[in-house]
C-alpha atoms as a PDB file:
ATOM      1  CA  UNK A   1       0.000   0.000   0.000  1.00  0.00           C
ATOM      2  CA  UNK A   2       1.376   3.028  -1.036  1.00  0.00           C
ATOM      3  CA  UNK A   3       1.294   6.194   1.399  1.00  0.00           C
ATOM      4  CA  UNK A   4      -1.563   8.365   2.000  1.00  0.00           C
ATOM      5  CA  UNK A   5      -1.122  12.257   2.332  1.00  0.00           C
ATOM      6  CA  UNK A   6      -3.071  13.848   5.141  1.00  0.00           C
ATOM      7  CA  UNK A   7      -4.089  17.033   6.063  1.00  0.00           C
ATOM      8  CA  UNK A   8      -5.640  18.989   8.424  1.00  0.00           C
ATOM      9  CA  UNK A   9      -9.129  17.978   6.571  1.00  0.00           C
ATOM     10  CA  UNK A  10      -8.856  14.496   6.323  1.00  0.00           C
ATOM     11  CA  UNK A  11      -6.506  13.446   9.240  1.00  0.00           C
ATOM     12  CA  UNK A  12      -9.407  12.322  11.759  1.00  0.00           C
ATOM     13  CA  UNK A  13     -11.106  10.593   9.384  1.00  0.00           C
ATOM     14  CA  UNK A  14      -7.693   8.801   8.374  1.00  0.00           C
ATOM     15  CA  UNK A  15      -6.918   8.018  11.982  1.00  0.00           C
ATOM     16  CA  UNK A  16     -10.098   7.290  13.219  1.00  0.00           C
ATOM     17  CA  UNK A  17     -11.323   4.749  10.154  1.00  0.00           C
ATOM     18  CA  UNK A  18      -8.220   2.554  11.044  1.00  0.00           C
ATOM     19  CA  UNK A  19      -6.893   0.216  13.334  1.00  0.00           C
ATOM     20  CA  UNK A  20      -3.043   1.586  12.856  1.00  0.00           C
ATOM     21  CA  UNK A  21      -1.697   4.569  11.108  1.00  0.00           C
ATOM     22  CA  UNK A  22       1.517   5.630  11.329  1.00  0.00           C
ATOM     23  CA  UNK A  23       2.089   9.083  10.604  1.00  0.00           C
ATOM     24  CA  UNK A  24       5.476  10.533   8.798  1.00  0.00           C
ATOM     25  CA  UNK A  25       5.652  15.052   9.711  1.00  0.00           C
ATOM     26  CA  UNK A  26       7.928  15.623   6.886  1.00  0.00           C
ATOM     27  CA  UNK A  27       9.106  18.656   4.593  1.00  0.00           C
ATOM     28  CA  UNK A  28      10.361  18.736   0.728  1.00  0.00           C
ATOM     29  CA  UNK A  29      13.579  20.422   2.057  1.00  0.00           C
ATOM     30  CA  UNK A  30      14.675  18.245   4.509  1.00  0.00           C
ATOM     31  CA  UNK A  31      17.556  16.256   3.762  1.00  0.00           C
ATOM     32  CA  UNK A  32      16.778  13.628   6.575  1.00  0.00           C
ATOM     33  CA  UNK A  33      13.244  13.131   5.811  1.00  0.00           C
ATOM     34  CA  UNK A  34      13.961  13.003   2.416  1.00  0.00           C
ATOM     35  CA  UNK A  35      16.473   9.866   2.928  1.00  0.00           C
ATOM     36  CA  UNK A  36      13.967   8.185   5.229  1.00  0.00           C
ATOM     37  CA  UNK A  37      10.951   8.162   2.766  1.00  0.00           C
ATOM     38  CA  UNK A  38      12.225   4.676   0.965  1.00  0.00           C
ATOM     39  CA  UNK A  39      12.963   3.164   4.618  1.00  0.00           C
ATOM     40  CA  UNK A  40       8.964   4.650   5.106  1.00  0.00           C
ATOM     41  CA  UNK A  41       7.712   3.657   1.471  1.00  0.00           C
ATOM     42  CA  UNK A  42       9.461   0.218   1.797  1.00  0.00           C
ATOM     43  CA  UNK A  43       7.557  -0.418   4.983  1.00  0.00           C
ATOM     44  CA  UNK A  44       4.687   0.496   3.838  1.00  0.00           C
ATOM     45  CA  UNK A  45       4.502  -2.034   1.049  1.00  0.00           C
ATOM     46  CA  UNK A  46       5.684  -4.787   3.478  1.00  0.00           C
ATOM     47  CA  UNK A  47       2.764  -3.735   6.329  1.00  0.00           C
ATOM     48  CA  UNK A  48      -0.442  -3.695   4.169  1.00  0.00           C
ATOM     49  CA  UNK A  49      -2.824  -3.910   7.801  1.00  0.00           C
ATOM     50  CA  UNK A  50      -1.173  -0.440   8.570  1.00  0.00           C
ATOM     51  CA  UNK A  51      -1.974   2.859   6.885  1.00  0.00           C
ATOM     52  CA  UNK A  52       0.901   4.746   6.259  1.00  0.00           C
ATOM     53  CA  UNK A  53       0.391   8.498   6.208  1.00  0.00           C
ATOM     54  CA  UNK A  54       2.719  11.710   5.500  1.00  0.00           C
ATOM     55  CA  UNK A  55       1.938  14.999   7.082  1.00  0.00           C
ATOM     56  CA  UNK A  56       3.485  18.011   4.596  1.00  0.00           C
ATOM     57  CA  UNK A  57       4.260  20.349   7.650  1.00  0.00           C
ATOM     58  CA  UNK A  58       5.248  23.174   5.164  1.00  0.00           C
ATOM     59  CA  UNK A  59       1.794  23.002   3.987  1.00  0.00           C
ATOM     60  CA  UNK A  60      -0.002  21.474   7.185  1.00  0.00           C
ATOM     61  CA  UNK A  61       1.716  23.976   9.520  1.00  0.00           C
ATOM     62  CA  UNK A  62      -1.854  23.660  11.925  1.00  0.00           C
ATOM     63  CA  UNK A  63      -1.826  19.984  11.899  1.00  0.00           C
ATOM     64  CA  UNK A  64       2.312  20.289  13.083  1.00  0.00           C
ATOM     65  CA  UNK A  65       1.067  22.618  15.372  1.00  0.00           C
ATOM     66  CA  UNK A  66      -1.037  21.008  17.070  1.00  0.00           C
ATOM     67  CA  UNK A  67       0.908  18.222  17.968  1.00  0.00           C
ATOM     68  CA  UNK A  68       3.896  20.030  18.510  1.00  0.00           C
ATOM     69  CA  UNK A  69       6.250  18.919  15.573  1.00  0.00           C
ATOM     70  CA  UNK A  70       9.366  21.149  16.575  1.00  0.00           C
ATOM     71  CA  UNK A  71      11.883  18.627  14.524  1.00  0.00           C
ATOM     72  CA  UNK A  72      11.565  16.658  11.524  1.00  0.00           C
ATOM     73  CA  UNK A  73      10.950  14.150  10.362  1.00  0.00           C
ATOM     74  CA  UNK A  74       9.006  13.262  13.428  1.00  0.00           C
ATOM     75  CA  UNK A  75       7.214   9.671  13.466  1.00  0.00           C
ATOM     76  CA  UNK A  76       3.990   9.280  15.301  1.00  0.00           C
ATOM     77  CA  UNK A  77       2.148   6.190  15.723  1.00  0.00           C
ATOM     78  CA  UNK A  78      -1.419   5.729  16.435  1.00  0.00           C
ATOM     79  CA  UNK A  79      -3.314   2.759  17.582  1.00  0.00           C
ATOM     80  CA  UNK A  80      -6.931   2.580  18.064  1.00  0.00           C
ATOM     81  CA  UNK A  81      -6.882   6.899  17.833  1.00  0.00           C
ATOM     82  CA  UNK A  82      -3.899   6.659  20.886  1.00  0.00           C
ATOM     83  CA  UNK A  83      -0.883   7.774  20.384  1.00  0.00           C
ATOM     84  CA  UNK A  84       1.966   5.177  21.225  1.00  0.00           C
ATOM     85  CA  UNK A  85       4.673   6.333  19.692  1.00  0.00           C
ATOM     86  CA  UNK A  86       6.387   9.720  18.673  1.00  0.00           C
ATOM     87  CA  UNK A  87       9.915  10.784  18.038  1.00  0.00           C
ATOM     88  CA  UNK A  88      12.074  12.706  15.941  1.00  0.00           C
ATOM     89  CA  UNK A  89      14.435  11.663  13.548  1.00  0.00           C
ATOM     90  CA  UNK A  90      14.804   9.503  10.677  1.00  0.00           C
ATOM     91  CA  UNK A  91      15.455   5.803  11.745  1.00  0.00           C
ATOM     92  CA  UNK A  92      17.009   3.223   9.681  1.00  0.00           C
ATOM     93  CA  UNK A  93      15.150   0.522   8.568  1.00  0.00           C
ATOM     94  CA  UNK A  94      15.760  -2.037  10.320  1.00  0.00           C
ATOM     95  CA  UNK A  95      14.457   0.324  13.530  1.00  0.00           C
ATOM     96  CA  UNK A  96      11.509   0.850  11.598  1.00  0.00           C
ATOM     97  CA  UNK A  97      10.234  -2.485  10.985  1.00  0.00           C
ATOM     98  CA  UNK A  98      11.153  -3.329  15.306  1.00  0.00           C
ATOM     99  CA  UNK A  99       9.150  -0.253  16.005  1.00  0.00           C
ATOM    100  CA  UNK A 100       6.306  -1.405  13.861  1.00  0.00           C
ATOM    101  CA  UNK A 101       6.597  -4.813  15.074  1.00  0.00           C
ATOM    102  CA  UNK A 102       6.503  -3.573  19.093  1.00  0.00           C
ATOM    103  CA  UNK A 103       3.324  -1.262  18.297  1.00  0.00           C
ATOM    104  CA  UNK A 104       1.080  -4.106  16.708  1.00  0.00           C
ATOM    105  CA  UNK A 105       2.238  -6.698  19.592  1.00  0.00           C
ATOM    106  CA  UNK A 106       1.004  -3.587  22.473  1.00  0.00           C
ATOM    107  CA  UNK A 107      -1.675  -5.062  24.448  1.00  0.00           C
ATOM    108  CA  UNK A 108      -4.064  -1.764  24.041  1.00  0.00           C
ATOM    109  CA  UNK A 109      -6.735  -2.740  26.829  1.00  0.00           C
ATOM    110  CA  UNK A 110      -3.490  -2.837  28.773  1.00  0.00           C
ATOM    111  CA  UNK A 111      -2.530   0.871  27.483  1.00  0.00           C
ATOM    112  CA  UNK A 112      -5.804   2.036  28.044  1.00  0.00           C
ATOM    113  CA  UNK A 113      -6.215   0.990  31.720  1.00  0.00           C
ATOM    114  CA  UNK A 114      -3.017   2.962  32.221  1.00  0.00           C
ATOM    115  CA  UNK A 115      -4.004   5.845  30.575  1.00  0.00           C
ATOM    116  CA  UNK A 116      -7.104   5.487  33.059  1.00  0.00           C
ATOM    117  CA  UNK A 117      -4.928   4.734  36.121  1.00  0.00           C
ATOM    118  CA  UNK A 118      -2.910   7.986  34.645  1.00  0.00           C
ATOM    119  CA  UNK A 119      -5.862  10.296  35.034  1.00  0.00           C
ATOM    120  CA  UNK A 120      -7.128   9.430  38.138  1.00  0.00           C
ATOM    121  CA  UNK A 121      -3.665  10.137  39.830  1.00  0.00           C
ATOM    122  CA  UNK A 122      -4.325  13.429  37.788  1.00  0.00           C
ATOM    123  CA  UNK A 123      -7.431  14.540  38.955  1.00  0.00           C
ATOM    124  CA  UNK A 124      -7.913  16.831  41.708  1.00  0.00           C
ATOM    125  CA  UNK A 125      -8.761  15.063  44.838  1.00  0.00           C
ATOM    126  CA  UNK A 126     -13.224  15.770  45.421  1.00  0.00           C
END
């Protein structure tokens, strides 16, 4: 499956309507993201179950905004609309396919009980 470009109009739906996207914050002038798209492309082909999406941040510069994309390229991964997974930099291949790897073993019940557990320490005690 080839990459799907998102923008600030489409990215919920894109996120949302699927079980796994991961999520490339790129620009056309950036050397590193530009040698990290065939380590991203090549994945995507090899991971059809996972959409694989690329967020233009010279053109999306709301959608970088809002979740804080202050280096790039910046990989985010999302997992039943969560976010498990974001960091900078361009990672080689082989990193790539043991990050994908990690996120589709998670155990989400598991990461959303401690998101729970997370926000009741949060909230102010009644």
């Amino acid at each position: 499956m080839a990459t799907v470009e998102v923008t600030q109009e489409n990215f919920n739906q894109v996120v949302n309507g699927n079980n796994m996207v991961i999520v490339d914050f790129w620009a056309p002038w950036c050397g590193p993201c530009r040698s990290f798209a065939p380590a991203y492309e090549a994945a995507s082909e090899k991971h059809p179950d996972v959409v694989f999406a690329k967020v233009n941040t010279e053109e999306q510069q709301a959608l970088a905004g809002y979740f804080q994309i202050r280096s790039i390229p910046t990989l985010m991964i999302f997992r039943d609309k969560i976010i498990i997974f974001a960091q900078p930099g361009a990672l080689p291949a082989a990193a790539l396919e043991q990050v994908i790897e990690k996120a589709k073993a998670l155990d989400m019940d598991e990461v959303r009980r401690e998101i729970a557990a997370e926000q009741n320490r949060q909230a102010p005690a009644g």
